[in-house]
C-alpha atoms as a PDB file:
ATOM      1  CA  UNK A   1      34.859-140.774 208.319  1.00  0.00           C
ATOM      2  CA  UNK A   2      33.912-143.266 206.127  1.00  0.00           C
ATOM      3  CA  UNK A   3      34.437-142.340 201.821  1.00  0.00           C
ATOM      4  CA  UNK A   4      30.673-143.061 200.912  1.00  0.00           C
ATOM      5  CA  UNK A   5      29.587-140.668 203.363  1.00  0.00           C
ATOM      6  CA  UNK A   6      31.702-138.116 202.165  1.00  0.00           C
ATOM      7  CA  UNK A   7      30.162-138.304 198.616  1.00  0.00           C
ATOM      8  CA  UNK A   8      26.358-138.937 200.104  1.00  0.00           C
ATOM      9  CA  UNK A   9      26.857-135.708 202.003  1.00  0.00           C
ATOM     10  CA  UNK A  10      27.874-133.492 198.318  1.00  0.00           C
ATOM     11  CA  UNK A  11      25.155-135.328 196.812  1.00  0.00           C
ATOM     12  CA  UNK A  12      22.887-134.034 199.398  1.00  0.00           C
ATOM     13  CA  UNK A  13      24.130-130.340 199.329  1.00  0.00           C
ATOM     14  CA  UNK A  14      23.827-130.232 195.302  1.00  0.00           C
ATOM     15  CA  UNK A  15      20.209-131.634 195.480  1.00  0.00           C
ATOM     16  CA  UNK A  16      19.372-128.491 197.999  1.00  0.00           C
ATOM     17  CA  UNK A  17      21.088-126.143 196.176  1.00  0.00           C
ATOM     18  CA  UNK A  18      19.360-127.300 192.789  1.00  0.00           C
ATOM     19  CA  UNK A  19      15.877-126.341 195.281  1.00  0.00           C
ATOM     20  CA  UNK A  20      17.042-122.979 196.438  1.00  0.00           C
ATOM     21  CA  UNK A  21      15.243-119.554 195.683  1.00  0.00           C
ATOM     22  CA  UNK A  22      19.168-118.092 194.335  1.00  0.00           C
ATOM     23  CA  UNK A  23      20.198-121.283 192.992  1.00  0.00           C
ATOM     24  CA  UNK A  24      21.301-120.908 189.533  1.00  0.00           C
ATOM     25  CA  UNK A  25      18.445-122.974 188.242  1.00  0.00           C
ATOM     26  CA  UNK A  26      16.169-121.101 189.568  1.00  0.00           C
ATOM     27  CA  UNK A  27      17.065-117.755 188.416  1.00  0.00           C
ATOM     28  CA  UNK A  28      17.260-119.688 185.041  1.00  0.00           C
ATOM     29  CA  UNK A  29      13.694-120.890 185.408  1.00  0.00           C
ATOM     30  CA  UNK A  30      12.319-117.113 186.862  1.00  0.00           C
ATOM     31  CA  UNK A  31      13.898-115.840 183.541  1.00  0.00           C
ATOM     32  CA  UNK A  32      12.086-118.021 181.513  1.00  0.00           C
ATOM     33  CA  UNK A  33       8.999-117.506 182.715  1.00  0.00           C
ATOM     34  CA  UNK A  34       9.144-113.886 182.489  1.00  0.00           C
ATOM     35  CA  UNK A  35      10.595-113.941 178.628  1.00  0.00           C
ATOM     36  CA  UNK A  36       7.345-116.311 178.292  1.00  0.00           C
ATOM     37  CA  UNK A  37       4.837-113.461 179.946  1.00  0.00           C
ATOM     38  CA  UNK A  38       6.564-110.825 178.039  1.00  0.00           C
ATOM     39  CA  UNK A  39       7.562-112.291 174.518  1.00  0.00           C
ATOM     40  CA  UNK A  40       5.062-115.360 173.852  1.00  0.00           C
ATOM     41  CA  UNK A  41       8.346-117.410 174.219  1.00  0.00           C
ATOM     42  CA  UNK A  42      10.422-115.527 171.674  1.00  0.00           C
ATOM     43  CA  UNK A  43      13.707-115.573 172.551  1.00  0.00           C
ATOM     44  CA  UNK A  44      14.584-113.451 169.813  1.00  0.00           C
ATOM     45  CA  UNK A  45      12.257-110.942 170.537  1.00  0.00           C
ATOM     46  CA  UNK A  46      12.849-110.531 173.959  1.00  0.00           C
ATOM     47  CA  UNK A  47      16.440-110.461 173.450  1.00  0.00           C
ATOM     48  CA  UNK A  48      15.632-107.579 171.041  1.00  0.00           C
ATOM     49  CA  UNK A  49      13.456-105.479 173.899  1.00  0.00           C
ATOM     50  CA  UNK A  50      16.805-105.820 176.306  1.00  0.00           C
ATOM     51  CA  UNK A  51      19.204-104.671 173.656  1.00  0.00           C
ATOM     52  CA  UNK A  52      21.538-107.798 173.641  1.00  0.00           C
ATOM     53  CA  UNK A  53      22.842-111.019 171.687  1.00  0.00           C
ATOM     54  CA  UNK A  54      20.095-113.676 171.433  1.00  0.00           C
ATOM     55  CA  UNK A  55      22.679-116.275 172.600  1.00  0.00           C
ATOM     56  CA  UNK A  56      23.711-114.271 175.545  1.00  0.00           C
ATOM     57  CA  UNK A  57      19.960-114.274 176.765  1.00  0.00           C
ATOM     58  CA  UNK A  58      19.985-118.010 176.063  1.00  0.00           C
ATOM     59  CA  UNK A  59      23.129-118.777 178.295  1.00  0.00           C
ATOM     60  CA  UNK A  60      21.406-117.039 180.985  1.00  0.00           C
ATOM     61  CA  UNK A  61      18.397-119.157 180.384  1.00  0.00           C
ATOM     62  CA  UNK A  62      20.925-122.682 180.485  1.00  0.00           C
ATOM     63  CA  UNK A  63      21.585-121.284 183.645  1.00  0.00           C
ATOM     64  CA  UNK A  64      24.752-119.271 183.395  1.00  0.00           C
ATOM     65  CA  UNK A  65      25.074-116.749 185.866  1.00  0.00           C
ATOM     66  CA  UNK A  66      22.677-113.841 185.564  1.00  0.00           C
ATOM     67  CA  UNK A  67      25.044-110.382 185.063  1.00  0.00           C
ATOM     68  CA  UNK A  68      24.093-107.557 187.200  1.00  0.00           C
ATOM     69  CA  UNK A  69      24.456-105.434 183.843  1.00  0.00           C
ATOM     70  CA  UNK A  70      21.733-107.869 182.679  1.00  0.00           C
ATOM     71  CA  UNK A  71      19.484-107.993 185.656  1.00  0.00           C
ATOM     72  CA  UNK A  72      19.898-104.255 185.859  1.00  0.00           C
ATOM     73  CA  UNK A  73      18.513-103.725 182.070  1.00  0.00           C
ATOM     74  CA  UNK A  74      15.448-105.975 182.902  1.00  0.00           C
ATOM     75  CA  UNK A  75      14.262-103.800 185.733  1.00  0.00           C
ATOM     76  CA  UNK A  76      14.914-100.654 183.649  1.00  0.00           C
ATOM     77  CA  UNK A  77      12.464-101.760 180.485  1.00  0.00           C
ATOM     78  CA  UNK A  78      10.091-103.746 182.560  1.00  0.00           C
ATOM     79  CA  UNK A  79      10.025-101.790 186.032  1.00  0.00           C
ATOM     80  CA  UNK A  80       7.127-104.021 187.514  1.00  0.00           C
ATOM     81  CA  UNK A  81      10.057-106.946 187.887  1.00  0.00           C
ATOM     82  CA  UNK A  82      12.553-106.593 190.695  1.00  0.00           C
ATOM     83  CA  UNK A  83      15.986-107.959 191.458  1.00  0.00           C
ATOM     84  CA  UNK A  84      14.514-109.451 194.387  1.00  0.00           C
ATOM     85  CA  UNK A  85      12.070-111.826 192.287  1.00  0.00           C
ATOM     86  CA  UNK A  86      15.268-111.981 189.634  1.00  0.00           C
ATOM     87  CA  UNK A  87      17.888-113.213 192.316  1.00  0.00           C
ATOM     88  CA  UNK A  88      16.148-114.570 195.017  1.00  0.00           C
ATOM     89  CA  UNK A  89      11.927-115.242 193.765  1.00  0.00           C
ATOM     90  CA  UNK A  90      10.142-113.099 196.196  1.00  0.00           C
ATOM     91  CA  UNK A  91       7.560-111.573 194.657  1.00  0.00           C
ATOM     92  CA  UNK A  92       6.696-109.505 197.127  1.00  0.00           C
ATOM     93  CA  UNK A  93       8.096-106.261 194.996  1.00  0.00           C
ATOM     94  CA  UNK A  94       6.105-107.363 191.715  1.00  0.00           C
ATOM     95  CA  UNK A  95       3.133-105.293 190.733  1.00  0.00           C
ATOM     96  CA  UNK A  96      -0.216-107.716 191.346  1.00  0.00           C
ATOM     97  CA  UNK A  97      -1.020-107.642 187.754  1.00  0.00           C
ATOM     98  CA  UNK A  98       2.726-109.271 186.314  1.00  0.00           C
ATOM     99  CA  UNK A  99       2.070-111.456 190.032  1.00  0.00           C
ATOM    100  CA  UNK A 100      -0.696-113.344 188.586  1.00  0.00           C
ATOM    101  CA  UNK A 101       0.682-112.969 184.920  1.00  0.00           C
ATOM    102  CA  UNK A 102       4.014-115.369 186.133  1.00  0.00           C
ATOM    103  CA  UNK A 103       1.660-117.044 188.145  1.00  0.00           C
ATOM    104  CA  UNK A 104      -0.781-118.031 185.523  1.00  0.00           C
ATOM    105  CA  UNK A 105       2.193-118.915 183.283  1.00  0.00           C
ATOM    106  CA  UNK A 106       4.206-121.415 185.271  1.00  0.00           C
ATOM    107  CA  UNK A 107       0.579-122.839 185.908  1.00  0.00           C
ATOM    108  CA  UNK A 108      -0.140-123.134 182.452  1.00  0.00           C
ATOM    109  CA  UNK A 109       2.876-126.434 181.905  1.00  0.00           C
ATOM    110  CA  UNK A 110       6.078-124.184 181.340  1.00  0.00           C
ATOM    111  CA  UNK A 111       8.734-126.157 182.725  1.00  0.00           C
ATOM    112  CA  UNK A 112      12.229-125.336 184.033  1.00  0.00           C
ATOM    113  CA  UNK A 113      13.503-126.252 180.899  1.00  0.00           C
ATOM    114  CA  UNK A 114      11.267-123.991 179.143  1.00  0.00           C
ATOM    115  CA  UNK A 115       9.147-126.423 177.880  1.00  0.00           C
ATOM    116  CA  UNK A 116       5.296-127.481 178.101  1.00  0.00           C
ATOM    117  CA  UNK A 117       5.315-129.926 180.273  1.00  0.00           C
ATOM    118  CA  UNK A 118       2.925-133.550 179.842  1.00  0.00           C
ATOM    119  CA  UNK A 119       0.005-133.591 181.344  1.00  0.00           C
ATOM    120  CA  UNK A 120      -0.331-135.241 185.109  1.00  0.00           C
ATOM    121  CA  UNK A 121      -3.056-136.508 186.914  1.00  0.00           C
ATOM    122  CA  UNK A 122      -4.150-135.591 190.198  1.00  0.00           C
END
């Protein structure tokens, strides 16, 4: 097997996991979106509502793993999110009202990083 296919092929798989529902990113990005519905972007505040260390809620934002402990606290004090739409984005579970309250949020330019995004054509 030739070497450059070897590293084309890991290059591949990282770019699809980066894409995936449960990829870390993803759950990072779900999370930010919902601490932008439910605190105005606050991470303070939000941090506050869960009962834990502001930095801790950032790490999970940067994409450290989300703790079950964590996940399990979110459902508890906002019971219209699921670990479904935490773990793996279906929304299927979510209430229709925080549906089109996520919705209208990632529409309105938050990014993956957290940020508004510049405006696009099309």
């Amino acid at each position: 097997m030739f070497l450059g296919e070897i590293f084309w092929k890991r290059a591949i798989l990282r770019a699809m996991e980066a894409t995936r529902a449960d990829s870390k990113e993803a759950v990072a990005a779900r999370l930010r979106l919902l601490r932008q519905v439910v605190a105005g972007g606050n991470q303070t505040a939000f941090a506050a509502r869960l009962g834990i260390e502001v930095k801790r809620w950032n790490n999970f934002e940067r994409g450290s793993p989300l703790s079950k402990e964590v996940a399990i606290l979110i459902v508890q004090k906002f019971p219209d999110i699921t670990l479904d739409w935490l773990f793996l984005g279906r929304s299927d579970g979510l209430t229709v009202k925080r549906q089109r309250e996520l919705e209208q949020a990632g529409n309105s330019g938050i990014t993956a990083a957290g940020r508004p995004s510049s405006s696009r054509g099309g």
